[in-house]
Structures are given as C-alpha cells and as structure tokens.
N, C-alpha and C. Protein backbone atom coordinates (compact mmCIF):
# COMPACT_ATOMS: atom_id res chain seq x y z
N UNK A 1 0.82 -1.19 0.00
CA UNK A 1 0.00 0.00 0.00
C UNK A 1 0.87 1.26 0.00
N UNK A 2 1.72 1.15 -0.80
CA UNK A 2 2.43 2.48 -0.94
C UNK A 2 2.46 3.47 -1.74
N UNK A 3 1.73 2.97 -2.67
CA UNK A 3 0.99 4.00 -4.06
C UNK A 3 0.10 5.32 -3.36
N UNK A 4 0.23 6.14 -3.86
CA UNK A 4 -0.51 7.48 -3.43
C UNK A 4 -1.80 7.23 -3.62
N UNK A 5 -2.47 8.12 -2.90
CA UNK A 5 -3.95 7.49 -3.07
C UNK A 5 -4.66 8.50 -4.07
N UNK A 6 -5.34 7.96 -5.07
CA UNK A 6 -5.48 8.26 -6.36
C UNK A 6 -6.37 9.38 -6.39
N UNK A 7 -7.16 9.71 -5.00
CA UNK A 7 -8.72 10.50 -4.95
C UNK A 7 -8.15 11.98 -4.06
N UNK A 8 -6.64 12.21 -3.82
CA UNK A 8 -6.30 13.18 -3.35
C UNK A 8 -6.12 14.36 -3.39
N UNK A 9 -5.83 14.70 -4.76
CA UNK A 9 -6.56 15.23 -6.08
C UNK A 9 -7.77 16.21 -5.79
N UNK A 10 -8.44 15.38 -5.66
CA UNK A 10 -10.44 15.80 -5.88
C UNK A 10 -10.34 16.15 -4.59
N UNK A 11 -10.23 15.12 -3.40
CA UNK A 11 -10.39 16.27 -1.87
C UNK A 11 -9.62 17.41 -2.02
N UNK A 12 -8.59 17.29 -2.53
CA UNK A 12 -7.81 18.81 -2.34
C UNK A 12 -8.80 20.24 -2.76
N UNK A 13 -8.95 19.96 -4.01
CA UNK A 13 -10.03 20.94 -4.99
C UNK A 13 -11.07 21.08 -4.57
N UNK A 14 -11.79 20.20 -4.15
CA UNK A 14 -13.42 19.87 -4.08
C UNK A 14 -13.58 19.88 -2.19
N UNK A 15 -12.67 19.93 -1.73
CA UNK A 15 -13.07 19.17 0.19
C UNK A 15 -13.74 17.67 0.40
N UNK A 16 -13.73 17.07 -0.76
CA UNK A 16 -14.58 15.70 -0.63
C UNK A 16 -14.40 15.00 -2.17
N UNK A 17 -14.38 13.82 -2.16
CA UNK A 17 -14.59 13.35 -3.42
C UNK A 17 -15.41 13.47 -4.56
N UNK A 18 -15.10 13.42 -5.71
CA UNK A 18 -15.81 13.97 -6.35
C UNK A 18 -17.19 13.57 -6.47
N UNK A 19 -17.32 12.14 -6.59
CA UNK A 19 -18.32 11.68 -6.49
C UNK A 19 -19.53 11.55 -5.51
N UNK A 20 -19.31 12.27 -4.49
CA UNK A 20 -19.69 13.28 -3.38
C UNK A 20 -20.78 14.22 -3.31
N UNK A 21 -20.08 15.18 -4.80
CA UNK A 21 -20.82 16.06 -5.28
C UNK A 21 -22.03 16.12 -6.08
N UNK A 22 -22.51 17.51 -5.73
CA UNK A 22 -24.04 17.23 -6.42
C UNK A 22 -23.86 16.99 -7.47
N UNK A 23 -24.97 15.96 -8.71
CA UNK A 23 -25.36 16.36 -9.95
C UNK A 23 -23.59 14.89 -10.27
N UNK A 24 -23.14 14.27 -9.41
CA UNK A 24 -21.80 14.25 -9.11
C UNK A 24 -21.53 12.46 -10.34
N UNK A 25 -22.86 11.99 -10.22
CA UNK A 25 -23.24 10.86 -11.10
C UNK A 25 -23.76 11.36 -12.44
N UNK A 26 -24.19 12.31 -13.16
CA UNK A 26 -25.08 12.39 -14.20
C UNK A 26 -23.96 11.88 -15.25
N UNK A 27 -23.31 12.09 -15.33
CA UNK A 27 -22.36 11.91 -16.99
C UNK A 27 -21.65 10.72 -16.06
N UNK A 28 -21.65 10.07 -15.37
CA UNK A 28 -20.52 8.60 -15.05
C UNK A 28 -21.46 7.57 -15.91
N UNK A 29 -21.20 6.40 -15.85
CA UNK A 29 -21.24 5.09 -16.06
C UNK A 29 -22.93 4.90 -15.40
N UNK A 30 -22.68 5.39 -14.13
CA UNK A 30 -23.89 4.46 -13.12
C UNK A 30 -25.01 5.62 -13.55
N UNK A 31 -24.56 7.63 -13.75
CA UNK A 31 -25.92 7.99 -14.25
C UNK A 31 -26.35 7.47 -15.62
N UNK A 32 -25.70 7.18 -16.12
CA UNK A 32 -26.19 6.98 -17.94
C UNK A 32 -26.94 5.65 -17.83
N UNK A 33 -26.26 4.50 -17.04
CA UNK A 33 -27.33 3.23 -17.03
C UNK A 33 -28.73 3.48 -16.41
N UNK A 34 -28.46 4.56 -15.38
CA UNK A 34 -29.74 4.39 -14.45
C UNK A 34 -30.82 5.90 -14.89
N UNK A 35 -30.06 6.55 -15.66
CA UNK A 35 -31.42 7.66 -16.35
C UNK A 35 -32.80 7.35 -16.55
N UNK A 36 -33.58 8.19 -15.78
CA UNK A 36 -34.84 7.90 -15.93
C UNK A 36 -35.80 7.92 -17.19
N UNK A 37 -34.69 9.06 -17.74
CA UNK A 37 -35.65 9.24 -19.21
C UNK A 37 -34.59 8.94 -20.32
N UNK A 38 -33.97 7.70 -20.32
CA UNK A 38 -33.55 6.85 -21.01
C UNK A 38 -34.00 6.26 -22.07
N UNK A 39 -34.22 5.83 -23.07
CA UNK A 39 -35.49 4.97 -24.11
C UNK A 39 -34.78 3.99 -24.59
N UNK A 40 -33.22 4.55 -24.86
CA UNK A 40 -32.69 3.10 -25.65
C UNK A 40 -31.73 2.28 -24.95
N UNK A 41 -31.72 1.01 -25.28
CA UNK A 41 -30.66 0.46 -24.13
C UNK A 41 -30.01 0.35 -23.71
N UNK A 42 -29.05 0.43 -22.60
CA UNK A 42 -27.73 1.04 -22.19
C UNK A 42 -27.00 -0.11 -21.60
N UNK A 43 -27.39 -1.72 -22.27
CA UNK A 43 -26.44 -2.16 -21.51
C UNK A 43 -26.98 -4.05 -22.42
N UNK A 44 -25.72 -4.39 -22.34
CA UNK A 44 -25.97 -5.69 -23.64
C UNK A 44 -25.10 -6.89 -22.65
N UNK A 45 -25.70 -7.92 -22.80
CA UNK A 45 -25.10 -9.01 -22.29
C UNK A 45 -24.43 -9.78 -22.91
N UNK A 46 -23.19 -10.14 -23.09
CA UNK A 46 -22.53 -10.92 -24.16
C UNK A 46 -22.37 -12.46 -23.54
N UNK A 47 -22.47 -13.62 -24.21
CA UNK A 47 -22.36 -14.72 -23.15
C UNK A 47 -22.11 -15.76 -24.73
N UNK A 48 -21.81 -16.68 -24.09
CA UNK A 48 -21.41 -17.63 -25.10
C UNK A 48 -21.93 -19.43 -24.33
N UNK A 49 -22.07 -20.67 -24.66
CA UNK A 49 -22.43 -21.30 -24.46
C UNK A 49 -20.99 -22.51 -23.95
N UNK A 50 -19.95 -22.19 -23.98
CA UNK A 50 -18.40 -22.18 -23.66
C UNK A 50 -18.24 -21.48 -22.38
N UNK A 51 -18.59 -20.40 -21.98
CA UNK A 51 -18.56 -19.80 -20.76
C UNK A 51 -19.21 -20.52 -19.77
N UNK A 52 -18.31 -21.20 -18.52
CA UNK A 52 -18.88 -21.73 -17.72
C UNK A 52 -19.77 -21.03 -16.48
N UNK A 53 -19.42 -19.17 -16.99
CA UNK A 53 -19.82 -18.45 -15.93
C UNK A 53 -21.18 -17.30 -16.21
N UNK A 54 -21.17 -17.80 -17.38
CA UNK A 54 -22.25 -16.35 -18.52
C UNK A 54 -22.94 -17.13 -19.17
N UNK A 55 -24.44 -16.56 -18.37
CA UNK A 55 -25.57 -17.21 -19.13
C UNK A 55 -26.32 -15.81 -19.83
N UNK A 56 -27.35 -16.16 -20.53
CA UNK A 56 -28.29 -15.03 -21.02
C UNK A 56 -29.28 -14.84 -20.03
N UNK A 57 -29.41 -13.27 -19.87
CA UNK A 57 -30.01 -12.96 -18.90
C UNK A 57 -31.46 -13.00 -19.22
N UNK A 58 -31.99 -12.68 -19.92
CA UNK A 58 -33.18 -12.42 -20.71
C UNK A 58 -33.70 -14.28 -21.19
N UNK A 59 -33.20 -14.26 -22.17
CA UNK A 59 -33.32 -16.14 -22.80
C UNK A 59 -32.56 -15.93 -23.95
N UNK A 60 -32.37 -17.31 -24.74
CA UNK A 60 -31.83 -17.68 -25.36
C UNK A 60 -31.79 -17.78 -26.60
N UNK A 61 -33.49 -16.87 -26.49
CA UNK A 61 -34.10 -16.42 -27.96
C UNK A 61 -33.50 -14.86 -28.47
N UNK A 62 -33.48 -14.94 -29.62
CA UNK A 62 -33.37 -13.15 -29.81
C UNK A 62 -34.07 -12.14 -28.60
N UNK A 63 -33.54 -11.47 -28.30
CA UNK A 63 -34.08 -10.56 -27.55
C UNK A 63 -33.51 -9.18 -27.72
N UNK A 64 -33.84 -8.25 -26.51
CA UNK A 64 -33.01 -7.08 -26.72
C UNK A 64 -31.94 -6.88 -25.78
N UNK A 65 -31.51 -7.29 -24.83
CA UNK A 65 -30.72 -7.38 -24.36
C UNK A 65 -29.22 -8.92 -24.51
N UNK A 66 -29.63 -9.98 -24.82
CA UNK A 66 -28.62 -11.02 -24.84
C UNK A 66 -27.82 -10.59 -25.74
N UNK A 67 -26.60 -10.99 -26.44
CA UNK A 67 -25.96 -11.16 -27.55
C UNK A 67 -25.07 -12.57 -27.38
N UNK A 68 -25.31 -13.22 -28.40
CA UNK A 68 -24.32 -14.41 -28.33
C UNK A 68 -23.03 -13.99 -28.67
N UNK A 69 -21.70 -14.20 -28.01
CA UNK A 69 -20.16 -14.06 -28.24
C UNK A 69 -20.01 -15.23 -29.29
N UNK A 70 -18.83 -14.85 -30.25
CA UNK A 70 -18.19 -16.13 -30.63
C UNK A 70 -17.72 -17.34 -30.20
N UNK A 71 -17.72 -18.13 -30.27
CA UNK A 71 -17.35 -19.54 -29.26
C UNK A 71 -16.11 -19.76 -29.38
N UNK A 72 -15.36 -19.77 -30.94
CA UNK A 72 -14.44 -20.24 -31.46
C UNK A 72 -14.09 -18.87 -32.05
N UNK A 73 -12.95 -18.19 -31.44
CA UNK A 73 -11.74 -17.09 -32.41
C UNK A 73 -10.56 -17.16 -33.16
N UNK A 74 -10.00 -16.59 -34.02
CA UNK A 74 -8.83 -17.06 -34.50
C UNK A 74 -7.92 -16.16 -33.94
N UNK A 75 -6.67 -16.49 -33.83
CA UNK A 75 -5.68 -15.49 -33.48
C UNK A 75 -4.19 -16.50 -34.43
N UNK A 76 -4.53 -15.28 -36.05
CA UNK A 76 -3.44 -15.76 -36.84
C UNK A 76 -3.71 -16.70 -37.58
N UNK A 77 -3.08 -18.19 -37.15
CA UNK A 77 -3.50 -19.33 -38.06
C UNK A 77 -4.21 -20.80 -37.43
N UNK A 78 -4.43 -19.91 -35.69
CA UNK A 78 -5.09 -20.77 -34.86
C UNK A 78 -6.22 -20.64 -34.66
N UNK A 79 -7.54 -21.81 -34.51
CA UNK A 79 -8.56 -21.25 -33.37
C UNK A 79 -8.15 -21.41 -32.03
N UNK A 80 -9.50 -20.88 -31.34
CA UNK A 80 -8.82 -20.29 -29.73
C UNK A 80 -10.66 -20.97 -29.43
N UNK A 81 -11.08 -21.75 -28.67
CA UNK A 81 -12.43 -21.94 -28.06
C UNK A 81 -12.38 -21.41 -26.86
N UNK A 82 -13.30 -20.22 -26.68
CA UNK A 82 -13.07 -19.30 -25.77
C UNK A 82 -14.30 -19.87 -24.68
N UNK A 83 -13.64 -19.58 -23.36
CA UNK A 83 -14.55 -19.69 -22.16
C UNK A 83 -15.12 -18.62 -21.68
N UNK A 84 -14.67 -18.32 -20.69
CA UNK A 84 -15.08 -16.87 -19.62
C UNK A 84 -14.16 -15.49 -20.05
N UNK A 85 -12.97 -15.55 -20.39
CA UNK A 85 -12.87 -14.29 -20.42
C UNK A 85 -12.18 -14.08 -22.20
N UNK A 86 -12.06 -12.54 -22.57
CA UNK A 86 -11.55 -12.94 -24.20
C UNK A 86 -12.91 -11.87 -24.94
N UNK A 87 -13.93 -11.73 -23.96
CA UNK A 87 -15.01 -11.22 -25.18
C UNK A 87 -14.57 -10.06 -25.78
N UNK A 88 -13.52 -9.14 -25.00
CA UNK A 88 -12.88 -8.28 -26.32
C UNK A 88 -12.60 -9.04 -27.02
N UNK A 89 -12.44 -9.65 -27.52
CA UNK A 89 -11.53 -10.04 -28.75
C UNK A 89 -12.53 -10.74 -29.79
N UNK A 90 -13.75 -10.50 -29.44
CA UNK A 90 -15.00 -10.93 -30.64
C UNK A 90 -15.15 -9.88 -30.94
N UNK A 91 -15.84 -10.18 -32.73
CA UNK A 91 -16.57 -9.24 -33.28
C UNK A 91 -17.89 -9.00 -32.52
N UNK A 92 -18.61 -9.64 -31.73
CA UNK A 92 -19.70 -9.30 -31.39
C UNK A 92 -19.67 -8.62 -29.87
N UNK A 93 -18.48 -8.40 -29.40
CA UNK A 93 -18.01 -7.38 -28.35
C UNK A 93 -17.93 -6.21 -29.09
N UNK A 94 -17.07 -6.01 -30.34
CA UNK A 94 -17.46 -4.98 -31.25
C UNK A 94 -18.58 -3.97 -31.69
N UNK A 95 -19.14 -5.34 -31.92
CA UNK A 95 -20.58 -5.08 -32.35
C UNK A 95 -21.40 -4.05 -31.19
N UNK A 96 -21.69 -4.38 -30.47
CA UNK A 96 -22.54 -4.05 -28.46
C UNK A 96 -22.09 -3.13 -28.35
N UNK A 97 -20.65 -2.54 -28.39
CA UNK A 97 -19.58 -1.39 -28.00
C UNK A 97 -20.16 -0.09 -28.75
N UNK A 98 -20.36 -0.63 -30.05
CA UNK A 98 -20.72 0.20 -31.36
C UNK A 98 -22.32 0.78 -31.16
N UNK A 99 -22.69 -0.01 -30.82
CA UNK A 99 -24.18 0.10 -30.78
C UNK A 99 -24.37 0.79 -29.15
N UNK A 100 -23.82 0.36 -28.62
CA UNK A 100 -24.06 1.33 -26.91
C UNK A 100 -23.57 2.83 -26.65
N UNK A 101 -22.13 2.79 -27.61
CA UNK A 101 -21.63 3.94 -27.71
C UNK A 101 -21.09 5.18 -28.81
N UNK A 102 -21.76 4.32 -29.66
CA UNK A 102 -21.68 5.41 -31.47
C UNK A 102 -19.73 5.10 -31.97
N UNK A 103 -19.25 4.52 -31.19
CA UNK A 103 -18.06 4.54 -31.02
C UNK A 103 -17.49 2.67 -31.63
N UNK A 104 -16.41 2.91 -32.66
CA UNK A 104 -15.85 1.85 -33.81
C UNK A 104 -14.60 1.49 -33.08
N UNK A 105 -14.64 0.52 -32.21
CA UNK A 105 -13.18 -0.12 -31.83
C UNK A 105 -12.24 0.35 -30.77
N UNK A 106 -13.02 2.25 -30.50
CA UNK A 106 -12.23 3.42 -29.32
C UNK A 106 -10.96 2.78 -29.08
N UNK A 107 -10.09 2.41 -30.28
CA UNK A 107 -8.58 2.45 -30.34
C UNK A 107 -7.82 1.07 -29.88
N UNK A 108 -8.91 -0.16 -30.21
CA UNK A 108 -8.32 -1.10 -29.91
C UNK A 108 -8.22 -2.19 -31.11
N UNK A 109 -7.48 -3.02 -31.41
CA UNK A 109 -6.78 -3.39 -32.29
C UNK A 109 -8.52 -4.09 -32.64
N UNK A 110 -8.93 -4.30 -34.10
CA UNK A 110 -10.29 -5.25 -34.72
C UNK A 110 -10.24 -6.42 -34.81
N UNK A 111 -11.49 -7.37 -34.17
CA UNK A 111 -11.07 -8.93 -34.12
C UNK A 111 -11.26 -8.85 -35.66
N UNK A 112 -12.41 -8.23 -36.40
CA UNK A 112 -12.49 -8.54 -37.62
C UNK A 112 -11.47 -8.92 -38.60
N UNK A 113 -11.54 -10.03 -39.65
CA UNK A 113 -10.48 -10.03 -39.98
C UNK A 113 -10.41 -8.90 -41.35
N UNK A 114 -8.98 -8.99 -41.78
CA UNK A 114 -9.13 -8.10 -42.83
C UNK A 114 -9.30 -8.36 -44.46
C-alpha cells in the first residue's frame, strides 16, 4: 500500500470526493445506465455457451438485451475456443460497443479479420 492514493486530487479541490458532489453521477457510467428518461438500451449481455460463468439474462431467444459471443476465435492461423474471459476479442463485443456507444473499436486493435 504504498501507491498514493489516487482521490487526493479531488479532496484537495473539491473538500470531498468527487463523487460526493451534487449532480456528481449524471455523466458517469452508473448515471447513464440508471437515467430515468432513457429509451434506448444502455447495456448488452454478451455470453457464449463455452462460458462456464455467462448465461443469457433475458433467454436464449433473440431478444433485446442477450448477444451471443463467438465460441471459437482465430488469433493468426489458430482457433482459440473461448470460455469466460476474451469477449474483447470478438466481433460481437465490437458489435454491443458500437451500438451502446456510437463509437468503432475506441482504439483497440479489430477482431475482424481483414
């Protein structure tokens, strides 16, 4: 525990953390999921049938929230049968990212191939 503590910063400026402050959630993570006057969906479940830990929350049918992950990825001239962790590295992590946030890949290398 010898790392500076990361929120020392914000008490200095603020007298309290930021998240403290009024209005202090609207633009984070937790106001945008939990907006009341929200309409479109802010949050996608990716799960694969390989994952011993990720089921579909909704069912197993199309819905609006599930998305099936790839099961099987390539990396190069291998497949890779993916379990629990890895869903960056699908196109259909891509896909959810794109669609939740208007935003193509935000600077990370494309499973797509080329």
């Amino acid at each position: 525990m010898t790392t500076p503590d990361p929120w020392a910063r914000e008490i200095e400026a603020h007298g309290k953390p930021v998240s403290e402050l009024p209005n202090a959630h609207q633009d984070s993570m937790r106001g945008v999921l939990s907006a009341a006057k929200a309409t479109n969906t802010r949050w996608r479940n990716l799960w694969r049938r390989t994952d011993y830990l990720g089921f579909p929350v909704w069912g197993y049918l199309d819905n609006p929230i599930d998305r099936r992950a790839e099961e099987v990825i390539r990396f190069d001239y291998l497949a890779e049968i993916q379990t629990h962790g890895g869903y960056p590295r699908t196109v259909a992590y891509d896909d959810a990212f794109e669609a939740l946030t208007g935003l193509r890949n935000a600077g990370r290398p494309s499973p797509r191939q080329p």
